[in-house]
N, C-alpha and C. Protein backbone atom coordinates (compact mmCIF):
# COMPACT_ATOMS: atom_id res chain seq x y z
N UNK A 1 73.88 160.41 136.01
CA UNK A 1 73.17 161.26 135.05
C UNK A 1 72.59 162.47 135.79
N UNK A 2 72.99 163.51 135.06
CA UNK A 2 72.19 164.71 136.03
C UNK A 2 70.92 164.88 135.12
N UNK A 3 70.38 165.74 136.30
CA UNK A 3 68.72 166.23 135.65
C UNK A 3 68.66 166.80 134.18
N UNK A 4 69.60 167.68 134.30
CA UNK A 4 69.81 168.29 132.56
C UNK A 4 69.89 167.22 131.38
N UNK A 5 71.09 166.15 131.62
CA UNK A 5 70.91 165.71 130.61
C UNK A 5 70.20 164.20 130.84
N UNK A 6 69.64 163.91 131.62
CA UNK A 6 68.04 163.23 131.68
C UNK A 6 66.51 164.00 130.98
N UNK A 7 66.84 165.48 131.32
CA UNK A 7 65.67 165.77 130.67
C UNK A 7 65.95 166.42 128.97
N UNK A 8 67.18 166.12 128.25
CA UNK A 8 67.48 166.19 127.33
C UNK A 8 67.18 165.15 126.61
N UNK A 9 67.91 163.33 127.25
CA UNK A 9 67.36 162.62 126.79
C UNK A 9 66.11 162.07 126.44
N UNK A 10 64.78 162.87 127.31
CA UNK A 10 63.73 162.31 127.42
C UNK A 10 63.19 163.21 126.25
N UNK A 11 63.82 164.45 126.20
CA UNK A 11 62.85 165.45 124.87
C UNK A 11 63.46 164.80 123.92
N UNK A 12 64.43 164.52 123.60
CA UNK A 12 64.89 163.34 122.40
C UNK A 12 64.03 162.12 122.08
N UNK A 13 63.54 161.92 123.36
CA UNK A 13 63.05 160.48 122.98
C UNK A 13 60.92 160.78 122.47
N UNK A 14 60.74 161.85 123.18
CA UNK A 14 59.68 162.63 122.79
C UNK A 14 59.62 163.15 121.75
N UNK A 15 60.44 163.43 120.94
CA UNK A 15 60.25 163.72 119.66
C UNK A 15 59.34 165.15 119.19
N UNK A 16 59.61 166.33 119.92
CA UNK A 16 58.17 167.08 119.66
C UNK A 16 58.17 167.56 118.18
N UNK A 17 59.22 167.91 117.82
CA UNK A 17 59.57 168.38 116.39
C UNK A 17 59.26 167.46 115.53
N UNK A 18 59.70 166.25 115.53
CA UNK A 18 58.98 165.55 114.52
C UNK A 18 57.51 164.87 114.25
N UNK A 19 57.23 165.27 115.60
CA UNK A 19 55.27 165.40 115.74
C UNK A 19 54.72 166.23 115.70
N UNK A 20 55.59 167.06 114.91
CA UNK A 20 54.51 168.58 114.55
C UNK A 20 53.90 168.31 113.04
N UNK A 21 54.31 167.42 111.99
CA UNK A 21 53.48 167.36 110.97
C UNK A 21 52.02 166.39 111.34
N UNK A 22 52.37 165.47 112.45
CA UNK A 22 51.86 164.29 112.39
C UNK A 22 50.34 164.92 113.40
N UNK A 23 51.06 165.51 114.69
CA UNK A 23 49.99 166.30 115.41
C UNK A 23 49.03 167.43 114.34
N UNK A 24 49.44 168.02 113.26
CA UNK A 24 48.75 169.01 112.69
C UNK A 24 48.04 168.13 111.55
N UNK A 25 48.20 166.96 111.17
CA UNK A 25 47.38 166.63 110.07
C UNK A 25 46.03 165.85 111.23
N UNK A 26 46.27 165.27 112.39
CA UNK A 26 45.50 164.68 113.16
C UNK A 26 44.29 165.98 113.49
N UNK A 27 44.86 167.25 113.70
CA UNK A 27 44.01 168.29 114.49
C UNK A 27 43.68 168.98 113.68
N UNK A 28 43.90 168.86 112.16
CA UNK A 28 43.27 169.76 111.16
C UNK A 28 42.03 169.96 110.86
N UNK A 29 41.32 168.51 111.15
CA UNK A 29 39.75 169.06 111.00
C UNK A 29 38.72 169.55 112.19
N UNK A 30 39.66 169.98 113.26
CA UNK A 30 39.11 170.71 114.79
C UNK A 30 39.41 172.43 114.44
N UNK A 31 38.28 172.77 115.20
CA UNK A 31 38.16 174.03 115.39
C UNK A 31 39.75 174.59 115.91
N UNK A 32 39.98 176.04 116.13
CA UNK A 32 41.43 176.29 116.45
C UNK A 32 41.15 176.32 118.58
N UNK A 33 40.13 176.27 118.90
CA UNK A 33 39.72 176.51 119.92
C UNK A 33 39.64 175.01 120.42
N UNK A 34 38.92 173.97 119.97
CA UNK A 34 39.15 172.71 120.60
C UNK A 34 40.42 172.05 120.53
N UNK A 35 41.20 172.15 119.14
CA UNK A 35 42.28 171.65 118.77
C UNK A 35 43.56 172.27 120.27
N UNK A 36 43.71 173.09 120.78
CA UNK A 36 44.29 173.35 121.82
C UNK A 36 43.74 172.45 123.40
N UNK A 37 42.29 172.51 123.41
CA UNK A 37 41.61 171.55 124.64
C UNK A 37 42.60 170.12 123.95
N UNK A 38 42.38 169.55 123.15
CA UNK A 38 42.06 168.42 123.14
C UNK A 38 44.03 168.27 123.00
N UNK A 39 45.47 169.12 122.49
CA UNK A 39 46.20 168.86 122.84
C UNK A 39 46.85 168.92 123.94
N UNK A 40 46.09 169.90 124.84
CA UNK A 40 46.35 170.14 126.55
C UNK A 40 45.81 168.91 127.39
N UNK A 41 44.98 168.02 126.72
CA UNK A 41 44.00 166.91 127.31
C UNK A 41 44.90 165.33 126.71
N UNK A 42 45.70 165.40 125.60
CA UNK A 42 46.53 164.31 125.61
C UNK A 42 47.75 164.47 126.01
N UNK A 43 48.56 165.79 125.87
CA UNK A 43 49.68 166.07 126.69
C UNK A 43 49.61 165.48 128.27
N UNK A 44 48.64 166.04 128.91
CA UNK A 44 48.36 165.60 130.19
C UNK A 44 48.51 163.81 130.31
N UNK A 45 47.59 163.60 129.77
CA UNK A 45 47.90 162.13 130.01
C UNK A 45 48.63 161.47 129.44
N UNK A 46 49.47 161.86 128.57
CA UNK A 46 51.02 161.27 128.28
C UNK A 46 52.04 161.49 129.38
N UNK A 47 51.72 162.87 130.41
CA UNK A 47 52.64 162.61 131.73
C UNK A 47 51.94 162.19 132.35
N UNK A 48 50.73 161.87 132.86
CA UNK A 48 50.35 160.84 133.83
C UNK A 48 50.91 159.51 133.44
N UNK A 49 50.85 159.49 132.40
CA UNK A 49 51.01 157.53 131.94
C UNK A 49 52.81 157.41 132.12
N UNK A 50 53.63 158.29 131.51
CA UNK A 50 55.09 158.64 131.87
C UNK A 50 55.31 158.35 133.63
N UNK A 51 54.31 159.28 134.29
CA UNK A 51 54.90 159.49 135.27
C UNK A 51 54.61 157.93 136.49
N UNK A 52 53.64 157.52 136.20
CA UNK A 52 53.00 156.30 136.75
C UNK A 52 54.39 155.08 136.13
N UNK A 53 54.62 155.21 134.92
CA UNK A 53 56.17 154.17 134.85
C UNK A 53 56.94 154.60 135.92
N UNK A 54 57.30 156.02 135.82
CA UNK A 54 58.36 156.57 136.77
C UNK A 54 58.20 155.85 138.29
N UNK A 55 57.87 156.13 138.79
CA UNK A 55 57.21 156.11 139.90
C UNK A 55 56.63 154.15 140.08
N UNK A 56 56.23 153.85 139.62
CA UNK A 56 55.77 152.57 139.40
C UNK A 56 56.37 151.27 138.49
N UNK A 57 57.53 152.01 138.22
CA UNK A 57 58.76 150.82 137.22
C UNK A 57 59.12 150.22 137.90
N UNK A 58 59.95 150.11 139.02
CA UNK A 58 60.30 149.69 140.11
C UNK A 58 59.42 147.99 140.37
N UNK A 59 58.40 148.14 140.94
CA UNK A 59 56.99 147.88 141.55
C UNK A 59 56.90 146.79 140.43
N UNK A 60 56.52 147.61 138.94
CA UNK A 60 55.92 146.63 138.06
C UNK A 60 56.99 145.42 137.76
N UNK A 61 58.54 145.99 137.09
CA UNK A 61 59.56 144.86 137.14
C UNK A 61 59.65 143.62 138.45
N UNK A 62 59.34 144.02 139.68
CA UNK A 62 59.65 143.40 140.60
C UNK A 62 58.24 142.78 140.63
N UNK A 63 56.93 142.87 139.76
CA UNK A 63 55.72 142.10 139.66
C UNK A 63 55.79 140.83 138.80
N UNK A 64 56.48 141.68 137.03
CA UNK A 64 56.78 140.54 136.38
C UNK A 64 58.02 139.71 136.78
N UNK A 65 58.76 139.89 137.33
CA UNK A 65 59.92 138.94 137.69
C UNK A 65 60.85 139.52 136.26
N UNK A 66 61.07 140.69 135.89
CA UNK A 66 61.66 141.11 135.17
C UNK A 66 62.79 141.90 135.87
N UNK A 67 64.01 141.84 135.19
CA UNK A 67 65.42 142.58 135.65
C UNK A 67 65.92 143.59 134.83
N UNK A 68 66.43 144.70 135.38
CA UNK A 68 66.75 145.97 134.80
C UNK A 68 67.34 145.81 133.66
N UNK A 69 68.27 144.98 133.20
CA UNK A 69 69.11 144.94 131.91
C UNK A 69 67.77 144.45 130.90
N UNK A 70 67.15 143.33 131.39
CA UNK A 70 66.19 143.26 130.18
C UNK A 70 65.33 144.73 129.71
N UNK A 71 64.42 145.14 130.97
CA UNK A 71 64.47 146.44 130.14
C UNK A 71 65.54 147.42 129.44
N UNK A 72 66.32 147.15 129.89
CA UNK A 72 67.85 148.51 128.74
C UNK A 72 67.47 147.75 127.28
N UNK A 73 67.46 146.64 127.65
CA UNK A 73 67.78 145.84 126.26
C UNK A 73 66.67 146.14 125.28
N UNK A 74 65.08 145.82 125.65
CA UNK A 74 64.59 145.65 124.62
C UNK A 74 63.70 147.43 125.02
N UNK A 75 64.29 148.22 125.64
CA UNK A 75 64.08 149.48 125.63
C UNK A 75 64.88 149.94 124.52
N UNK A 76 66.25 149.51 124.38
CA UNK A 76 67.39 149.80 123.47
C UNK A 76 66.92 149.67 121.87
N UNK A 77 66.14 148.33 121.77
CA UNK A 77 65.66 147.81 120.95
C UNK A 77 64.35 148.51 120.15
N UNK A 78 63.56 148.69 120.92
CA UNK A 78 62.34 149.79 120.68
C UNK A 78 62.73 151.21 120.21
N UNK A 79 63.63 152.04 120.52
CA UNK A 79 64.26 153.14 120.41
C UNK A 79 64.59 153.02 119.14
N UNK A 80 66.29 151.83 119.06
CA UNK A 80 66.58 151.39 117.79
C UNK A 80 65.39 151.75 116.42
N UNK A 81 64.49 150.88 116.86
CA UNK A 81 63.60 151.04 115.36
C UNK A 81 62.93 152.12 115.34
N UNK A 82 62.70 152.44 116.58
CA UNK A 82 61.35 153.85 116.16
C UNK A 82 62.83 155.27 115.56
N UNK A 83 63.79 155.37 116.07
CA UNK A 83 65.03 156.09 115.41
C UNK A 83 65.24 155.69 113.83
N UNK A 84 65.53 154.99 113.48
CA UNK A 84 65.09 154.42 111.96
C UNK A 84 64.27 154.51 111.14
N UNK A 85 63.23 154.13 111.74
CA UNK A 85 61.44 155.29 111.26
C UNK A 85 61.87 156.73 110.94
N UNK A 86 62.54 156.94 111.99
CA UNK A 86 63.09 158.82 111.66
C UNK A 86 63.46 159.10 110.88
N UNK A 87 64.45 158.22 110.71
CA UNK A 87 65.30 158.62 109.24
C UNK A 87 65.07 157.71 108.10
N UNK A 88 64.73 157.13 108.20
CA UNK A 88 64.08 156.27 107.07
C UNK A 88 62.29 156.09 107.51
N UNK A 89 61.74 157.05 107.28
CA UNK A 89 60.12 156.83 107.32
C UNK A 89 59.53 156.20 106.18
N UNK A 90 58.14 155.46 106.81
CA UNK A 90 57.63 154.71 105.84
C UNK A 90 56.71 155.68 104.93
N UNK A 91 56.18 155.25 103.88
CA UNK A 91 55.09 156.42 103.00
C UNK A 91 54.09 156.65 103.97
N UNK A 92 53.72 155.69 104.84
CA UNK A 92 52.40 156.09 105.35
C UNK A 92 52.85 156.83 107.31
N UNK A 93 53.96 157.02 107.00
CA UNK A 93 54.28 157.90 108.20
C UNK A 93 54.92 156.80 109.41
N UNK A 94 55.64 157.93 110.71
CA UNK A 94 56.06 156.83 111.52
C UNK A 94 55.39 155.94 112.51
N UNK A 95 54.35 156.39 112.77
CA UNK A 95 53.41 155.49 113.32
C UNK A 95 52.73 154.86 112.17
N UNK A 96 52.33 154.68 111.12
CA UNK A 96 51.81 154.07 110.22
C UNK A 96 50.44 154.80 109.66
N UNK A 97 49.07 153.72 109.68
CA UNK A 97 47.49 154.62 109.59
C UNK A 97 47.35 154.98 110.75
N UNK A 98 46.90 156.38 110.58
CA UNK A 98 46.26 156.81 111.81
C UNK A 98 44.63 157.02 111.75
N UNK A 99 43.78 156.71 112.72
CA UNK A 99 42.22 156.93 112.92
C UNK A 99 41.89 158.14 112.46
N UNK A 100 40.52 158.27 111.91
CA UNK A 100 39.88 159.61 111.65
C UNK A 100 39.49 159.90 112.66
N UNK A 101 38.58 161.33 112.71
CA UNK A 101 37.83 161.59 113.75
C UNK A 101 38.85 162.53 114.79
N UNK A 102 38.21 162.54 115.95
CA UNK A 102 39.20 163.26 117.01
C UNK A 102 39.76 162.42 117.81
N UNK A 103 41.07 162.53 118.05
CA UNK A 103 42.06 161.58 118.83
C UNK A 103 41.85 161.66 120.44
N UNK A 104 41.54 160.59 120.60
CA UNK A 104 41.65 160.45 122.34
C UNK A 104 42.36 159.20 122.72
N UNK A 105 43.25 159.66 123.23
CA UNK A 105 44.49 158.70 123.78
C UNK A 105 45.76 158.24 122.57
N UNK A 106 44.88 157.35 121.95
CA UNK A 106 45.51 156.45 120.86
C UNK A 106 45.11 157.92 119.63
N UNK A 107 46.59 158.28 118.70
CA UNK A 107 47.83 158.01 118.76
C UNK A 107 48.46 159.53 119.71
N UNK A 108 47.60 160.29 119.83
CA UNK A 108 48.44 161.28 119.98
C UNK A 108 49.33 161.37 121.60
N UNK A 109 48.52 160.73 122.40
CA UNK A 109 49.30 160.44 124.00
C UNK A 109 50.05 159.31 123.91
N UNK A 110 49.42 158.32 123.79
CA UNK A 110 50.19 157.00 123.46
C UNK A 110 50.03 156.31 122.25
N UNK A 111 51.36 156.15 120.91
CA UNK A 111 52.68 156.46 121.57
C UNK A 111 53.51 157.31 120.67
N UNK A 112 52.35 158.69 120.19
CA UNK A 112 53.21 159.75 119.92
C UNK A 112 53.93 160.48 120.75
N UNK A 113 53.58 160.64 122.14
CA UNK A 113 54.00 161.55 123.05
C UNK A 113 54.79 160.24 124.00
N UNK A 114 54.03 159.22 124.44
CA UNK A 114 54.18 158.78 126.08
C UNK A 114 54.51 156.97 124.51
N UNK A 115 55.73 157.07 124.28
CA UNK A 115 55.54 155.73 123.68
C UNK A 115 56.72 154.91 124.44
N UNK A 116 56.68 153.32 123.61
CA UNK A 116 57.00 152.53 124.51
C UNK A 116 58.83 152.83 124.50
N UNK A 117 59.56 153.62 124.08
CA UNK A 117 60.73 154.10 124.82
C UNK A 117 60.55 154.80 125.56
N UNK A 118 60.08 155.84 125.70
CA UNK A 118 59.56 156.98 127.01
C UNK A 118 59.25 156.02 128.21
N UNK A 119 58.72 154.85 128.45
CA UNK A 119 58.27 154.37 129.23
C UNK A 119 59.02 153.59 129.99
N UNK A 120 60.11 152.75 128.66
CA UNK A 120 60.84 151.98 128.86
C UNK A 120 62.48 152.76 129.67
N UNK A 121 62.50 154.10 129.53
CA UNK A 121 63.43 154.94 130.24
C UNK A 121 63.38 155.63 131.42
N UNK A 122 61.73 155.92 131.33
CA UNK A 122 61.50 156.91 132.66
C UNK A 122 61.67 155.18 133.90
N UNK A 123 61.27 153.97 133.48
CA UNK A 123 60.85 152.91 134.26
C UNK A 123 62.40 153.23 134.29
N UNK A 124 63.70 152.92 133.63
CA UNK A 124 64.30 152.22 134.38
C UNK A 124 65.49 153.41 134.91
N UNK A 125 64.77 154.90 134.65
CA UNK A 125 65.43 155.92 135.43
C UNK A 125 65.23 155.83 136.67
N UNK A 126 63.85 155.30 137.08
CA UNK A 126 62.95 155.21 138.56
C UNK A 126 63.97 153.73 139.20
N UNK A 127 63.48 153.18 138.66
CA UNK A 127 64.80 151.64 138.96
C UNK A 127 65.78 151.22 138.84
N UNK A 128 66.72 152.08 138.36
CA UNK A 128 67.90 151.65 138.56
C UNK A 128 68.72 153.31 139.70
N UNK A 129 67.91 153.97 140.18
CA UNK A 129 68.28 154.57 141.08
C UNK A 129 67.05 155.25 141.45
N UNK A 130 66.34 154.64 142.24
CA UNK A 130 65.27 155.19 143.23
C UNK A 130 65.25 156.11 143.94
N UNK A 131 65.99 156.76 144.67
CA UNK A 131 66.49 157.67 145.38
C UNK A 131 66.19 159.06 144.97
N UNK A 132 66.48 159.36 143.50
CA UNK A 132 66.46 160.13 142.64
C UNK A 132 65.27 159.58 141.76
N UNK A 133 63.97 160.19 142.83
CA UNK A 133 62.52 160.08 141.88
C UNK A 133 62.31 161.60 141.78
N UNK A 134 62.53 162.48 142.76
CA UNK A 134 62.03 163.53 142.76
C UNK A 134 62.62 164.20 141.73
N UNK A 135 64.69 163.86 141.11
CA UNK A 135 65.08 164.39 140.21
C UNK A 135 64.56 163.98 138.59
N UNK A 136 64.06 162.86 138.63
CA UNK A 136 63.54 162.11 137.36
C UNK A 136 62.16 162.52 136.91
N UNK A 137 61.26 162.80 137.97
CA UNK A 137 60.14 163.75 137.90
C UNK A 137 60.37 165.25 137.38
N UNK A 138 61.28 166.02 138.15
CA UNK A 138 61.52 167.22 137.17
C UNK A 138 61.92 166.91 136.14
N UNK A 139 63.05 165.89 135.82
CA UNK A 139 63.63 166.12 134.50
C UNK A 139 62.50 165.94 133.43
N UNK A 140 61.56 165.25 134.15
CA UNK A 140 60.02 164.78 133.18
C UNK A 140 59.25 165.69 132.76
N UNK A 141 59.29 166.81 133.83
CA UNK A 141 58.48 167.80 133.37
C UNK A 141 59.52 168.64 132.83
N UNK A 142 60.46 169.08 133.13
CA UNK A 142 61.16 169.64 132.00
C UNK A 142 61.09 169.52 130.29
N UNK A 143 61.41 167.63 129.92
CA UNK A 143 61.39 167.44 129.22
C UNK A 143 59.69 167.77 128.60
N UNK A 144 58.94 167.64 129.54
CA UNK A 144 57.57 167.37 128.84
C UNK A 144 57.11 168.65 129.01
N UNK A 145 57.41 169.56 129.47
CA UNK A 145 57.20 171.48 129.31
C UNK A 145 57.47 171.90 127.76
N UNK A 146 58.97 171.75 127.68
CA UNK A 146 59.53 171.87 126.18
C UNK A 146 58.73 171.41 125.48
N UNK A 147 58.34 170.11 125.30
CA UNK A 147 57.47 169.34 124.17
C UNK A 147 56.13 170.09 124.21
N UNK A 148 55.43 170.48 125.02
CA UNK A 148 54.21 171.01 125.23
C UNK A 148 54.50 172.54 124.60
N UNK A 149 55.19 173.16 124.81
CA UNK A 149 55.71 174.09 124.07
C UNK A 149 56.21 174.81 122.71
N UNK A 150 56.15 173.31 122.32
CA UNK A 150 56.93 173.08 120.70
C UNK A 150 55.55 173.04 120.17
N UNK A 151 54.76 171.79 120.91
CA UNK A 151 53.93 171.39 120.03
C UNK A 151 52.39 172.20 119.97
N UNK A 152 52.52 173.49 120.59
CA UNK A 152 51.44 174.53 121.15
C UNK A 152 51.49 175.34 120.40
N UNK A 153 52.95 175.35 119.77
CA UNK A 153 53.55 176.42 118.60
C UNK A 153 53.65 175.62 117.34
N UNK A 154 52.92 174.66 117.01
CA UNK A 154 53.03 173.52 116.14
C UNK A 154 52.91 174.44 114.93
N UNK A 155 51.56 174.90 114.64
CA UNK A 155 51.67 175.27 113.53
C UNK A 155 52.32 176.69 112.88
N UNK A 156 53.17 177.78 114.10
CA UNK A 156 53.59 178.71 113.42
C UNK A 156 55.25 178.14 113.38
N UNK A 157 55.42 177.05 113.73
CA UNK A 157 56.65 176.49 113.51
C UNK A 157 56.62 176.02 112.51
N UNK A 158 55.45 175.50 112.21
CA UNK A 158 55.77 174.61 110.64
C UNK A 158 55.16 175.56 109.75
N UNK A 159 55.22 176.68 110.07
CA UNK A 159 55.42 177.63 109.04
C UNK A 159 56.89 178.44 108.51
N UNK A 160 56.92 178.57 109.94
CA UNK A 160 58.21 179.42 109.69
C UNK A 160 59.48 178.42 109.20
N UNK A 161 59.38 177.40 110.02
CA UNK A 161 60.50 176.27 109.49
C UNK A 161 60.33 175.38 108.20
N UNK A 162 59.41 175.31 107.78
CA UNK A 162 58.98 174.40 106.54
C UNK A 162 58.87 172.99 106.76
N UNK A 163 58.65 172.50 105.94
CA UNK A 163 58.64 171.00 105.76
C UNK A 163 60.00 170.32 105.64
N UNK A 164 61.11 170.86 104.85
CA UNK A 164 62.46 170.45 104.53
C UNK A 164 63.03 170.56 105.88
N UNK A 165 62.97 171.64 106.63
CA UNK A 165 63.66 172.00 108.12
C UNK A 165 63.11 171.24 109.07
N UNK A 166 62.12 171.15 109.19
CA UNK A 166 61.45 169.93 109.95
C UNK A 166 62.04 168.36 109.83
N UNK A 167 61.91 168.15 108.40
CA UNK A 167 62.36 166.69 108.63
C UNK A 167 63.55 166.18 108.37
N UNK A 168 64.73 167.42 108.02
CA UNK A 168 65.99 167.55 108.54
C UNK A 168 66.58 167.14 110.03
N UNK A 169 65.55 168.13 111.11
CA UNK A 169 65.16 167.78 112.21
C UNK A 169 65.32 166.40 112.94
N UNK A 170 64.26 166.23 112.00
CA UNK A 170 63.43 164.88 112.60
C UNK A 170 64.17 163.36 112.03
N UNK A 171 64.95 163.83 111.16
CA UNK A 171 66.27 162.97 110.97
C UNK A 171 67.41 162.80 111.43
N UNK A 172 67.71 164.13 112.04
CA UNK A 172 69.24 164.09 113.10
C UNK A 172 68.78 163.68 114.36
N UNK A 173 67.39 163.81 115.04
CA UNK A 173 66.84 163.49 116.03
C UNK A 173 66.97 161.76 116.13
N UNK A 174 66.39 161.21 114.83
CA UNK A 174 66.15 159.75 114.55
C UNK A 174 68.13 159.24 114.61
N UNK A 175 68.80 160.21 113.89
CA UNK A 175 70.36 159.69 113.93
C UNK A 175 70.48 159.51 115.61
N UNK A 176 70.48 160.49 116.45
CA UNK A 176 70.88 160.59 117.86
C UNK A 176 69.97 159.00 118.85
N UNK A 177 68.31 159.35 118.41
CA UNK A 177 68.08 158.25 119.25
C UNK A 177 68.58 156.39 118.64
N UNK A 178 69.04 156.54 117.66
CA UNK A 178 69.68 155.64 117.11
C UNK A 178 71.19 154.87 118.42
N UNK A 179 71.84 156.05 118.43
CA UNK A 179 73.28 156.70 118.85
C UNK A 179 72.46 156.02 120.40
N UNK A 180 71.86 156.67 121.20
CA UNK A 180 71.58 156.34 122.49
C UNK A 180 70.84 154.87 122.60
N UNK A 181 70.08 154.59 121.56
CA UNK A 181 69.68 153.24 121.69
C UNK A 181 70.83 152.27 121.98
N UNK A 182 71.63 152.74 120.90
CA UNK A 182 72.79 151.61 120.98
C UNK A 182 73.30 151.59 122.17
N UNK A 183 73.08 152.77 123.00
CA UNK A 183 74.08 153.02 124.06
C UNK A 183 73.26 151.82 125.32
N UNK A 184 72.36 152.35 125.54
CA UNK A 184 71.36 151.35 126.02
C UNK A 184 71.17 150.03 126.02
N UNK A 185 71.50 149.30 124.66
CA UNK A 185 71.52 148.15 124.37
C UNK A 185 72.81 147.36 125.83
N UNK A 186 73.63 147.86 125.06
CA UNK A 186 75.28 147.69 125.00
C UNK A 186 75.04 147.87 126.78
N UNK A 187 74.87 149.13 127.58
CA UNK A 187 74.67 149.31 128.89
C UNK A 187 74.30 147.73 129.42
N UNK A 188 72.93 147.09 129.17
CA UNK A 188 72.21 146.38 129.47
C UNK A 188 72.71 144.89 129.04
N UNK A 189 73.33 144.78 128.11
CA UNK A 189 73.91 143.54 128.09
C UNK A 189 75.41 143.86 128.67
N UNK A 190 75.97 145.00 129.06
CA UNK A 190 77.47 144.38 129.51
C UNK A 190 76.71 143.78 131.08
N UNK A 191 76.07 144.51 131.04
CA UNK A 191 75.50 144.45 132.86
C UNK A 191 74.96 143.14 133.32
N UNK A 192 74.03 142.50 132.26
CA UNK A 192 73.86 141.36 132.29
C UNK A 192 74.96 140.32 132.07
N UNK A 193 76.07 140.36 131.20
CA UNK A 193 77.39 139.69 130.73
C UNK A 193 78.02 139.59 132.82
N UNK A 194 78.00 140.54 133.02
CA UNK A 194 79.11 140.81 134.51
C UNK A 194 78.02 139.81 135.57
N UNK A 195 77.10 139.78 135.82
CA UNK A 195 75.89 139.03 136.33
C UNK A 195 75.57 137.72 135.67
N UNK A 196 75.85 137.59 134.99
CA UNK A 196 75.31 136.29 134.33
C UNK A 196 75.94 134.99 134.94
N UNK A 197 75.84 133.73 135.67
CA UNK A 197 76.46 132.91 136.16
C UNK A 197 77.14 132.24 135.50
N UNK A 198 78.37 132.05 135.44
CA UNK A 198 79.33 131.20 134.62
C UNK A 198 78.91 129.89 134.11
N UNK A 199 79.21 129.31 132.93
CA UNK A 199 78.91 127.87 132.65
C UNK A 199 79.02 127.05 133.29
């Protein structure tokens, strides 16, 4: 996998476009002046928490006694449904209720931004080829530049694009991480199938 399309997959799996309705109904009752602090202040720690999997997937699998295919698998699995949410969203949105008040951490870093596929990919980008941390780190900030970018321009995007263009969007997005989930799945169990000890 090269850096490009690692940090393609990861803005896919980040979703910034389809967290532009969800980020603007959360930051609507903030000033236009804090509402920027406070998305520069969960952006941030959606790549700290990203980058600490990266960097620390490795480490943690080899803590729980967990093996790389299980993460593909139920990384595959997590993707699967939150892609489905995309295109089939529930009435009360894809994360579900969200808290009043001003958001810190919970939902807008984790796991609108830094959720458990982001985590479950950057871990097993870091672990299943270690070597290539320094390339998985850029592709991170790549991916997570763009998103910071999208979502900084949140609301003259969801002006200019509308509501229909948006969740057009945010439906071919949900088709694709669908498409790669599967890919993931399938990765992780042939891998386990070739490893697995005979009867």
């Amino acid at each position: 996998m090269t850096i490009a399309s690692a940090a393609l997959l990861l803005f896919l799996i980040l979703d910034p476009l389809g967290n532009i309705p969800v980020f603007l109904s959360l930051l609507r009752g903030l000033p236009a002046r804090r509402q920027r602090v406070v998305l520069a202040r969960e952006l941030t720690i959606a790549l700290g928490v990203l980058m600490v999997f990266l960097w620390g997937g490795k480490y943690a699998l080899e803590l729980m006694h967990l093996r790389q295919e299980s993460v593909s698998i139920a990384g595959g699995i997590v993707l699967f449904l939150i892609g489905i949410r995309m295109i089939f969203p529930p009435p009360e949105g894809l994360m579900g209720e969200l808290p009043d008040g001003e958001p810190f951490i919970v939902p807008m870093a984790i796991p609108l931004v830094a959720g458990p596929s982001g985590m479950a990919a950057v871990m097993l980008m870091g672990s299943n080829d270690p070597g290539r941390l320094a390339d998985w780190s850029l592709a991170l900030l790549l991916a997570w530049g763009a998103t910071a970018a999208i979502l900084f321009s949140a609301t003259y995007l969801y002006r200019w694009l509308g509501t229909r263009v948006l969740t057009a969007v945010e439906r071919l997005m949900g088709m694709l991480l669908v498409a790669i989930s599967v890919q993931m799945f399938l990765d992780g169990l042939g891998t386990y199938l070739q490893i697995a000890p005979a009867p």
